[in-house]
C-alpha atoms as a PDB file:
ATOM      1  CA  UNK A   1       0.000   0.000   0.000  1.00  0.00           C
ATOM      2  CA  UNK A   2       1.335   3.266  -1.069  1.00  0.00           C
ATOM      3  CA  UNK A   3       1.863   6.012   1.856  1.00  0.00           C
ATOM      4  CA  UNK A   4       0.465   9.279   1.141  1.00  0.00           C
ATOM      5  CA  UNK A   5       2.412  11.634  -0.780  1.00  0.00           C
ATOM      6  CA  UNK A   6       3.571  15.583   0.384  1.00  0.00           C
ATOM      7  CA  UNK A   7       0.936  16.798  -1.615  1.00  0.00           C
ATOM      8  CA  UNK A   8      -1.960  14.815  -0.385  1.00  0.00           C
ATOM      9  CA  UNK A   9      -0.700  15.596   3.640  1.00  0.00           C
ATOM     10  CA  UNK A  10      -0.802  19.512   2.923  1.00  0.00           C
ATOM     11  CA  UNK A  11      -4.180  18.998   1.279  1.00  0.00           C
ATOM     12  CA  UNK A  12      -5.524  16.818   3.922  1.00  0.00           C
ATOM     13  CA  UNK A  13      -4.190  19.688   6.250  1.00  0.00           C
ATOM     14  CA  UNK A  14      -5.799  22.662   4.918  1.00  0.00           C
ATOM     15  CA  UNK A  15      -3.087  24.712   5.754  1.00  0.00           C
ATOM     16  CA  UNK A  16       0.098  25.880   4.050  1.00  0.00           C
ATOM     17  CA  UNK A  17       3.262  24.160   4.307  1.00  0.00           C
ATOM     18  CA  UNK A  18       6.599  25.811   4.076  1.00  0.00           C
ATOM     19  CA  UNK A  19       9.542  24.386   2.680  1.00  0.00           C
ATOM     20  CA  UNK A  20      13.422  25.382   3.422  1.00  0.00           C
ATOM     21  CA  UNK A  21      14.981  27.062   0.212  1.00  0.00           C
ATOM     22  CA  UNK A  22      18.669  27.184  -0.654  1.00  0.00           C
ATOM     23  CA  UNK A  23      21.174  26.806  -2.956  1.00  0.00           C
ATOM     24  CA  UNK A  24      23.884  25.501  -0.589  1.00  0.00           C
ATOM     25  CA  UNK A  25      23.618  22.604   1.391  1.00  0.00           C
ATOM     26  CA  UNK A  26      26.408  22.240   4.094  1.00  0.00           C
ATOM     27  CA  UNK A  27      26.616  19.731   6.784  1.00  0.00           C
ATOM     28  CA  UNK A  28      25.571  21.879   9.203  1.00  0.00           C
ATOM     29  CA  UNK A  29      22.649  23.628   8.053  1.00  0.00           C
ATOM     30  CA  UNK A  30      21.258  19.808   6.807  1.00  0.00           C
ATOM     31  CA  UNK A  31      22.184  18.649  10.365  1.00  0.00           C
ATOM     32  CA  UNK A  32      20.174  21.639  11.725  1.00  0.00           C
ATOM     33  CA  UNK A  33      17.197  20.967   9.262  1.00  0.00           C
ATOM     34  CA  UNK A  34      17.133  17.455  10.222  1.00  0.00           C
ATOM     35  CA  UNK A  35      17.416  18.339  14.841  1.00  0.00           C
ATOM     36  CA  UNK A  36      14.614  21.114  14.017  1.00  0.00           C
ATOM     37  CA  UNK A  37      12.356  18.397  11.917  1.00  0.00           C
ATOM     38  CA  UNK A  38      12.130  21.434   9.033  1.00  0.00           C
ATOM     39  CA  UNK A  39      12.972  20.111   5.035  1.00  0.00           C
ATOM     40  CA  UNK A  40      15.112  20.345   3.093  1.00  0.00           C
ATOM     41  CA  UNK A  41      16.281  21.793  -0.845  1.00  0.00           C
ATOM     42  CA  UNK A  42      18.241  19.803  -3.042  1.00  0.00           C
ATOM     43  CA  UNK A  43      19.520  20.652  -6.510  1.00  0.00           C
ATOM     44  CA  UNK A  44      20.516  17.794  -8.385  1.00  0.00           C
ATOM     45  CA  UNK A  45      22.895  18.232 -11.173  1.00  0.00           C
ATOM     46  CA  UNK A  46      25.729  16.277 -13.513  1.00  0.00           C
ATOM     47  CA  UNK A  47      28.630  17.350 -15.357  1.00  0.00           C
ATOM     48  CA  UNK A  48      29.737  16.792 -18.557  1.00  0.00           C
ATOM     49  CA  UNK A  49      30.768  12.986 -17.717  1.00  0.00           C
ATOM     50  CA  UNK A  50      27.398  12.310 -15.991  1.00  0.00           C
ATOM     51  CA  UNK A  51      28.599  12.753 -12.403  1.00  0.00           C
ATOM     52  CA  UNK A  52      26.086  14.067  -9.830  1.00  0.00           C
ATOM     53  CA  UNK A  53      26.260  16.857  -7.056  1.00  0.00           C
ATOM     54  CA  UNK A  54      24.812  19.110  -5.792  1.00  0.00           C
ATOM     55  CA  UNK A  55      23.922  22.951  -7.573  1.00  0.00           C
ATOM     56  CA  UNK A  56      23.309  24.511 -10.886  1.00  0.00           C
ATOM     57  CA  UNK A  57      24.848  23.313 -14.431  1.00  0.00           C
ATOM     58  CA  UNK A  58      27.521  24.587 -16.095  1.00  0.00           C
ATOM     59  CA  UNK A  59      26.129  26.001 -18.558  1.00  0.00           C
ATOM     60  CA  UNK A  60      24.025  28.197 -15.932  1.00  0.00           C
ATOM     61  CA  UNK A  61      27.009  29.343 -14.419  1.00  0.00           C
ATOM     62  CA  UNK A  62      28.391  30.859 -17.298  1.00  0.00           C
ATOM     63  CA  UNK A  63      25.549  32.103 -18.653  1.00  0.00           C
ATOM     64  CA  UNK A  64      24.709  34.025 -15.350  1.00  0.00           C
ATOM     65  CA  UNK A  65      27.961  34.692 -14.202  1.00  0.00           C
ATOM     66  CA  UNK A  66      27.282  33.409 -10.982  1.00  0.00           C
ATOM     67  CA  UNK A  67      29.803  31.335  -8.754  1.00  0.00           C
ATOM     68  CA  UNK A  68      29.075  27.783  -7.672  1.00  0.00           C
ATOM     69  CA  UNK A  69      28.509  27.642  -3.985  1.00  0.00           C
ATOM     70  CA  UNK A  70      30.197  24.450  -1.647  1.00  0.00           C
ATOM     71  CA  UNK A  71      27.891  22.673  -1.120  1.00  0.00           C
ATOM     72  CA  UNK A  72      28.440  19.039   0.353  1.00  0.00           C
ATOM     73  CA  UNK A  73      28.566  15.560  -1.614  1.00  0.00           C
ATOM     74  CA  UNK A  74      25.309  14.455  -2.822  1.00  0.00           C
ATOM     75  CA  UNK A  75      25.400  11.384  -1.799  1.00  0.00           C
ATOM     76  CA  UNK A  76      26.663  12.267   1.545  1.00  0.00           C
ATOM     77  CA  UNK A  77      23.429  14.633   2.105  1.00  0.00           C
ATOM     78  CA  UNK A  78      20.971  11.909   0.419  1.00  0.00           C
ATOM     79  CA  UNK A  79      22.536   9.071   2.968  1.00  0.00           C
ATOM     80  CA  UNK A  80      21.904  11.830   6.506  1.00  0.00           C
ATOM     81  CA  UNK A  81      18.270  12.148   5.007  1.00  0.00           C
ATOM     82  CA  UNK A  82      17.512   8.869   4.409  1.00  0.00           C
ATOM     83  CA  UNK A  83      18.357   7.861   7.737  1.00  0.00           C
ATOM     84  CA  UNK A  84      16.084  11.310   9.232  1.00  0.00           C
ATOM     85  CA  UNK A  85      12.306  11.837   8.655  1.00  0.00           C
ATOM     86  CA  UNK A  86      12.376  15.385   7.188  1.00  0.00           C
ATOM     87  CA  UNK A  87      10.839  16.067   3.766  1.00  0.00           C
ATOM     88  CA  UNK A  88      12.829  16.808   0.511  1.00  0.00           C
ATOM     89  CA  UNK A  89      12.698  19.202  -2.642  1.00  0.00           C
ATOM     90  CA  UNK A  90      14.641  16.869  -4.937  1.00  0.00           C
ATOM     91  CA  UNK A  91      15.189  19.992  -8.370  1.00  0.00           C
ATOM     92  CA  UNK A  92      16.139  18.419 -11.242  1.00  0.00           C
ATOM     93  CA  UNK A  93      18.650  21.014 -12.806  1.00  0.00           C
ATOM     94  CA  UNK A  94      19.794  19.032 -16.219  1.00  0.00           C
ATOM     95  CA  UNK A  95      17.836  17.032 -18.223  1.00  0.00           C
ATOM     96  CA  UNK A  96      20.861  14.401 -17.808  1.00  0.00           C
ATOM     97  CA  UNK A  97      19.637  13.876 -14.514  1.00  0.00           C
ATOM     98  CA  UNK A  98      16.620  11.896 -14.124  1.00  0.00           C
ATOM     99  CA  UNK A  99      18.262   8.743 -13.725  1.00  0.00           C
ATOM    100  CA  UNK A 100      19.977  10.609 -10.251  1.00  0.00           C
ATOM    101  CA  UNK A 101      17.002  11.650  -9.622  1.00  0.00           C
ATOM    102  CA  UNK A 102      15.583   8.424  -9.461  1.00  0.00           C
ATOM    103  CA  UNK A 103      18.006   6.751  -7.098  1.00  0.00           C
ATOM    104  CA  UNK A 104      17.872  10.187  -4.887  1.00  0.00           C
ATOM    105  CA  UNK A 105      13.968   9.268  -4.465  1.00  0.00           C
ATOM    106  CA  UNK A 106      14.339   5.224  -4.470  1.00  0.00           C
ATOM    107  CA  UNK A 107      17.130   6.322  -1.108  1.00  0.00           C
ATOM    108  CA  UNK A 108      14.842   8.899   0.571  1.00  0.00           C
ATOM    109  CA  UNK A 109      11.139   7.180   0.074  1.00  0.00           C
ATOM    110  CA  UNK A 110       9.472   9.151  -2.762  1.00  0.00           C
ATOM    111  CA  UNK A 111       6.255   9.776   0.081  1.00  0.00           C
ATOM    112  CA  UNK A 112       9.314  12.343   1.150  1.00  0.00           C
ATOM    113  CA  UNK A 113      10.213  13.541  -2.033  1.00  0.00           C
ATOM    114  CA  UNK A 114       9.134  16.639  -4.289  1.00  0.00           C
ATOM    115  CA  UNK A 115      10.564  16.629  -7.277  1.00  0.00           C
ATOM    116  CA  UNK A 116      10.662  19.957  -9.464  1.00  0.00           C
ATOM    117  CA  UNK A 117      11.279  20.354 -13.113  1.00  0.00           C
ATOM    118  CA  UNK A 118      11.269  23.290 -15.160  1.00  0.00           C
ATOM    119  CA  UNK A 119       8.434  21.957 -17.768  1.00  0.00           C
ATOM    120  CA  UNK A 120       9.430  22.502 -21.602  1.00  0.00           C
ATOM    121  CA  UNK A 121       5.574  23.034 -22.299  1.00  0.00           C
ATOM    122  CA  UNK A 122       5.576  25.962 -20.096  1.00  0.00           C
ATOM    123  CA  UNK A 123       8.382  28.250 -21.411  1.00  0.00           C
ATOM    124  CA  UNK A 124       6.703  31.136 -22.716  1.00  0.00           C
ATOM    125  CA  UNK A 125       7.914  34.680 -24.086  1.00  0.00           C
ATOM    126  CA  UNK A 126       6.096  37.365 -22.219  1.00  0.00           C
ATOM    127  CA  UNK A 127       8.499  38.648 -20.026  1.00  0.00           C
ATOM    128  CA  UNK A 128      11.944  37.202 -21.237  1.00  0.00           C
ATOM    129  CA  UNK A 129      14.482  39.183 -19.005  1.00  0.00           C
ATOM    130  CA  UNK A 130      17.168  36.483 -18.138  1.00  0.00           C
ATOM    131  CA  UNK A 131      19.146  33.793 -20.023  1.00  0.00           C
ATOM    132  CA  UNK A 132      17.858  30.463 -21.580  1.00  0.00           C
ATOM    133  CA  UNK A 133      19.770  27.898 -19.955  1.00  0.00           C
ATOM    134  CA  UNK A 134      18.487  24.863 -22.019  1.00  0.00           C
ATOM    135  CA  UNK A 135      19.927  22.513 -20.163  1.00  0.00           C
ATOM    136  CA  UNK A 136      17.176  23.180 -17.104  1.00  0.00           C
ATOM    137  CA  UNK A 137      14.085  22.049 -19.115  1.00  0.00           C
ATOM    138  CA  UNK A 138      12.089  18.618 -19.318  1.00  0.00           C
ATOM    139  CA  UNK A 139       9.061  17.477 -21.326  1.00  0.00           C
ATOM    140  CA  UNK A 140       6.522  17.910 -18.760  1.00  0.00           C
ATOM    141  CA  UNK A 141       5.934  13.922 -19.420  1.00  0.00           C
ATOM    142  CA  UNK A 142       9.061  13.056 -17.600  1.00  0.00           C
ATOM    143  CA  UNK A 143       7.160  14.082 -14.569  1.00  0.00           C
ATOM    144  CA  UNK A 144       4.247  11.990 -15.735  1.00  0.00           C
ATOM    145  CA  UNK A 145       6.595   8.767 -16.305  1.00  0.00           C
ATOM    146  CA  UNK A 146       8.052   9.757 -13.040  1.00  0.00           C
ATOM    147  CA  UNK A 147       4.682   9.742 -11.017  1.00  0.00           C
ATOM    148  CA  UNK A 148       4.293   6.022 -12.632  1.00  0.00           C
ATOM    149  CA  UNK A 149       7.584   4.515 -11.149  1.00  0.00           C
ATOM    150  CA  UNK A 150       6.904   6.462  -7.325  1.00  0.00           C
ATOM    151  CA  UNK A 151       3.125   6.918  -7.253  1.00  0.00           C
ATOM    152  CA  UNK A 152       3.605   8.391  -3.744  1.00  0.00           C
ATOM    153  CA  UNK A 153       6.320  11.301  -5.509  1.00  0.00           C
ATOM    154  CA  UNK A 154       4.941  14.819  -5.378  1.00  0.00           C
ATOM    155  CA  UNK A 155       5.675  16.294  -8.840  1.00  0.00           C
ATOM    156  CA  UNK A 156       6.325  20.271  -9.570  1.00  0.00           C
ATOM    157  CA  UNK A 157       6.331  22.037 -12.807  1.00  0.00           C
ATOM    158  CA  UNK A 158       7.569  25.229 -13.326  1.00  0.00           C
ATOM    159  CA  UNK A 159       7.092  27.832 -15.721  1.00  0.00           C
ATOM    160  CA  UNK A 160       9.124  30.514 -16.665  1.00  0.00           C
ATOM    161  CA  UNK A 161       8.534  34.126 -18.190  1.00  0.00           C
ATOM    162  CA  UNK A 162       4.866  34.096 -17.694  1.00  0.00           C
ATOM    163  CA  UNK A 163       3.277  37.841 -17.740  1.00  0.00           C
ATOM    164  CA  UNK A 164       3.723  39.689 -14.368  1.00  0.00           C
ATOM    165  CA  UNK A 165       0.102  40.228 -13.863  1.00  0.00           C
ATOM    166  CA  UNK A 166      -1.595  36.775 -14.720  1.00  0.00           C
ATOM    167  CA  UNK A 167      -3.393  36.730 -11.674  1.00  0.00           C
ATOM    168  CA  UNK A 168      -4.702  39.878 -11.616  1.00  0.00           C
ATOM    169  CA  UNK A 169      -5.488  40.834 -15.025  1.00  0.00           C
ATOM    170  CA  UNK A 170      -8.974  39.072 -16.919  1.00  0.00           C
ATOM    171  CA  UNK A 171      -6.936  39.264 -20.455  1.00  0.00           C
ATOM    172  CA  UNK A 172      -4.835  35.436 -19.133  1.00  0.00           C
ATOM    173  CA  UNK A 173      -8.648  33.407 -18.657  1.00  0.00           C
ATOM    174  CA  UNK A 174      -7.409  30.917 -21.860  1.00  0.00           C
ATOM    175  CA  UNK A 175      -3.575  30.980 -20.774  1.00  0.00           C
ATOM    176  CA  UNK A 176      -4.513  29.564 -17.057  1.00  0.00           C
ATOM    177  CA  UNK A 177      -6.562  27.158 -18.224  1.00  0.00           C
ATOM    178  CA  UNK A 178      -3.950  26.083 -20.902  1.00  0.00           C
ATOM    179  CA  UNK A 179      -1.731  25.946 -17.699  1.00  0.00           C
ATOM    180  CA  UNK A 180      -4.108  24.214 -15.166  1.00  0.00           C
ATOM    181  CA  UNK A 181      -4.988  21.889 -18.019  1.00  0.00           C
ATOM    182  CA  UNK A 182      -1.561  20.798 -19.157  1.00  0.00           C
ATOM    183  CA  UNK A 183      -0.820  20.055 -15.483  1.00  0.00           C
ATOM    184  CA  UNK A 184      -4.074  18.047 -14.940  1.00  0.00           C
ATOM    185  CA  UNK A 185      -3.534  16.361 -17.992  1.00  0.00           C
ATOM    186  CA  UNK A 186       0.595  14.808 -16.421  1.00  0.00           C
ATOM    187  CA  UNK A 187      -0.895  14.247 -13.180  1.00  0.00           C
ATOM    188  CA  UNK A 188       1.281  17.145 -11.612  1.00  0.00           C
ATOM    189  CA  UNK A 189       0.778  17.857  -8.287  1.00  0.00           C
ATOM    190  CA  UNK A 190       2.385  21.811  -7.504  1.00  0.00           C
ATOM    191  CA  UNK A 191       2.769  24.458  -9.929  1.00  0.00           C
ATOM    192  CA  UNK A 192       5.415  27.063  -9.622  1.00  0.00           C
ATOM    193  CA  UNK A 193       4.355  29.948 -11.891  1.00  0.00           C
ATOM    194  CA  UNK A 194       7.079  32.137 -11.108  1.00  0.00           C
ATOM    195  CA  UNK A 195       4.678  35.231 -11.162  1.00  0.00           C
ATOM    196  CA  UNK A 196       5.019  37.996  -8.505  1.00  0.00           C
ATOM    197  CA  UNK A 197       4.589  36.415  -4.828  1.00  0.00           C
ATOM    198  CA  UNK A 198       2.279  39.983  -4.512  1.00  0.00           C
ATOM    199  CA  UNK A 199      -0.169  38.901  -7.136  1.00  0.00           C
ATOM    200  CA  UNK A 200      -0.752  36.098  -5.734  1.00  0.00           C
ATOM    201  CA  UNK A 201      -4.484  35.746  -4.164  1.00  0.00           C
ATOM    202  CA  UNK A 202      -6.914  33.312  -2.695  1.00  0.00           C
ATOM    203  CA  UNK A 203      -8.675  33.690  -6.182  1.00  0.00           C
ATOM    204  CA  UNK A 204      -5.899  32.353  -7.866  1.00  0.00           C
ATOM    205  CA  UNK A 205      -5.038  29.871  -5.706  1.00  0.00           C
ATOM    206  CA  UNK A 206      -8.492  28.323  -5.277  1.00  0.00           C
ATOM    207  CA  UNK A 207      -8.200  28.151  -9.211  1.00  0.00           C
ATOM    208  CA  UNK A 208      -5.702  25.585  -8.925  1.00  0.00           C
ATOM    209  CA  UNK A 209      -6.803  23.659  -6.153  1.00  0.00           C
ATOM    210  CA  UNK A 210      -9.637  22.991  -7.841  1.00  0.00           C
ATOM    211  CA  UNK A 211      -8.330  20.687  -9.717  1.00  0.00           C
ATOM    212  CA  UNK A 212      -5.777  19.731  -6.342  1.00  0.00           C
ATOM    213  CA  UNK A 213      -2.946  21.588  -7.657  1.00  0.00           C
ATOM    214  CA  UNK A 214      -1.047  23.503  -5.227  1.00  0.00           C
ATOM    215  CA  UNK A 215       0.576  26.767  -6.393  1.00  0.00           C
ATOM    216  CA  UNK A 216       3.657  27.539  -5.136  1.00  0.00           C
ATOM    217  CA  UNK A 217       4.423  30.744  -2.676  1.00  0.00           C
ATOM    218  CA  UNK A 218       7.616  32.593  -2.045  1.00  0.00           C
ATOM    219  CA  UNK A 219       6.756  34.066   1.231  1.00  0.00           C
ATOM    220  CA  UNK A 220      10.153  36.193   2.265  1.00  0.00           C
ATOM    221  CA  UNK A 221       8.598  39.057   1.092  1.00  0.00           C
ATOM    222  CA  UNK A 222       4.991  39.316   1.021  1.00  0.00           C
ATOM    223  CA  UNK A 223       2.261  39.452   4.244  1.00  0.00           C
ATOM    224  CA  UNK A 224       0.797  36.151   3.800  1.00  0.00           C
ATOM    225  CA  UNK A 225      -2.148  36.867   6.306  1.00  0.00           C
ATOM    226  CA  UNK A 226      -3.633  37.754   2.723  1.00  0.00           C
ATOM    227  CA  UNK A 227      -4.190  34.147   2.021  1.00  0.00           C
ATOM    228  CA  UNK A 228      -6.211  31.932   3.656  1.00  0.00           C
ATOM    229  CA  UNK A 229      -6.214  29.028   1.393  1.00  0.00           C
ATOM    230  CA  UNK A 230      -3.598  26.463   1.183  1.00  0.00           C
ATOM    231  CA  UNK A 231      -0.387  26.381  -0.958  1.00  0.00           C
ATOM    232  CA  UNK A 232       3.309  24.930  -0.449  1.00  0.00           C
ATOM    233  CA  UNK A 233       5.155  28.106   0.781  1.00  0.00           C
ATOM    234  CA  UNK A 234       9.069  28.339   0.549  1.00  0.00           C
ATOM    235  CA  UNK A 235      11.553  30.494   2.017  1.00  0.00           C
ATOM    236  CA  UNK A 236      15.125  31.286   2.355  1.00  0.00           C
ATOM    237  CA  UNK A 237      15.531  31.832   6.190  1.00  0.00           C
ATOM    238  CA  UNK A 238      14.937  28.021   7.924  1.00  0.00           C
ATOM    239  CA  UNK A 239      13.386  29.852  11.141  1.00  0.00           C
ATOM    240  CA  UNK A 240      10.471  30.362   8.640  1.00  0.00           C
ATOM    241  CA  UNK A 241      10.137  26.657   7.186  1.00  0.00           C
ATOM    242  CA  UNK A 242       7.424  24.562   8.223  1.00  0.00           C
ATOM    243  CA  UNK A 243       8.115  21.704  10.787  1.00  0.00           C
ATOM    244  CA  UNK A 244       6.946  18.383   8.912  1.00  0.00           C
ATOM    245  CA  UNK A 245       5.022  17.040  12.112  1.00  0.00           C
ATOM    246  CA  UNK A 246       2.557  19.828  10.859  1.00  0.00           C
ATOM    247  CA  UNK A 247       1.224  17.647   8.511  1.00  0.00           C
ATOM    248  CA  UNK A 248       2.470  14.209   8.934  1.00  0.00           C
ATOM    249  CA  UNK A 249       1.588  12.184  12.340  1.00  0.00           C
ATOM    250  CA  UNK A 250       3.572   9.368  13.358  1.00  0.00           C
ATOM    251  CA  UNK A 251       2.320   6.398  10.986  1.00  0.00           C
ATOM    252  CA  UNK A 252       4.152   8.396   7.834  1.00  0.00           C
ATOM    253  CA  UNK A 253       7.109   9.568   9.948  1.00  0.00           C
ATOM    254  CA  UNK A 254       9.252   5.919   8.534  1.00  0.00           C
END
């Protein structure tokens, strides 16, 4: 019998659930994530011979100019969270990396995994103001074959360059529904729309959950006593992350 998945225990909780964000994982901020029963972020990447680790691809890198943080070994950080309880963002950042991906979640328990893809079919043109890096995007199906294999998995698509004010503007009615649709139609659980956090609304989310899709929330910067209805929430600053006894009780902590 399959355990119920991240997305199902935030539903069935009718509240919000906030998940740690970050692009370095050290030992000790896992280690603290892990005592204080929080989550955790992991970005799952492989070089140009196909080895994993954690952070961004190379081709990112250049493109944005950024540097490559430190974080630990993969395999090191997959090992302490298989052996905790704490729940998992597992971001596929190369399309060479599904197979990693897929022993990350087969280590962990995929009823502890989310696992985020930027989704080809939802790379659109309307506010194009930072590099392509190809390299990030999957055919939404991946997440679909994915959900087949660990039926318990939560998936996330993300789009990218979406219009600023989807959410708050009636011209978007036939884009959403293109959106909610396409989503529906892969079994996707969480959509990250990458819209401004501050047009984000009750009205928009109930749109989604509708259909039990839960829209993604970066709460650092907006007053989220605005919303009322539920959504996965993330955040940069761990004090702020959800603890996962919020929504799990002791028969899924295993």
């Amino acid at each position: 019998m399959n355990h119920p998945s991240l997305a199902q225990k935030i539903l069935d909780s009718k509240k919000p659930f906030v998940f740690f964000h970050t692009y370095c994982v050290t030992r000790d901020i896992l280690q603290q994530a892990i005592e204080e029963g929080k989550s955790m972020d992991l970005d799952v990447c492989v070089d140009d011979e196909g080895k994993p680790y954690l952070g961004h691809s190379k081709e990112y890198y250049e493109k944005s100019g950024e540097i490559q943080d430190n974080s630990m070994p993969l395999w090191e950080a997959v090992e302490l969270i298989s052996n905790a309880t704490i729940p998992v963002i597992v971001d596929c950042k190369h399309f060479n990396a599904w197979s990693c991906v897929e022993e990350v979640i087969a280590k962990i328990g995929e009823q502890r995994c989310l696992v985020h893809t930027f989704a080809s079919e939802l790379c659109f043109d309307y506010e194009r103001n930072s590099p392509n890096f190809i390299s990030e995007w999957s055919p939404i199906a991946r997440l679909n074959l994915l959900k087949r294999k660990f039926p318990s998995v939560t998936t996330t698509a993300s789009a990218k360059w979406l219009p600023n004010d989807l959410l708050i503007s009636d011209q978007y009615k036939e884009l959403l529904q293109y959106i909610r649709s396409t989503l529906k139609d892969n079994h996707v659980n969480t959509i990250c729309l990458n819209v401004p956090d501050k047009t984000i609304s009750d009205r928009s989310l109930q749109y989604f959950l509708e259909e039990n899709i839960i829209p993604h929330v970066g709460i650092d910067n907006i007053d989220t006593t605005q919303l009322s209805q539920v959504y996965i929430g993330e955040t940069d600053d761990l004090k702020l992350a959800s603890k996962y006894c919020e929504i799990a009780n002791s028969d899924y902590l295993i």
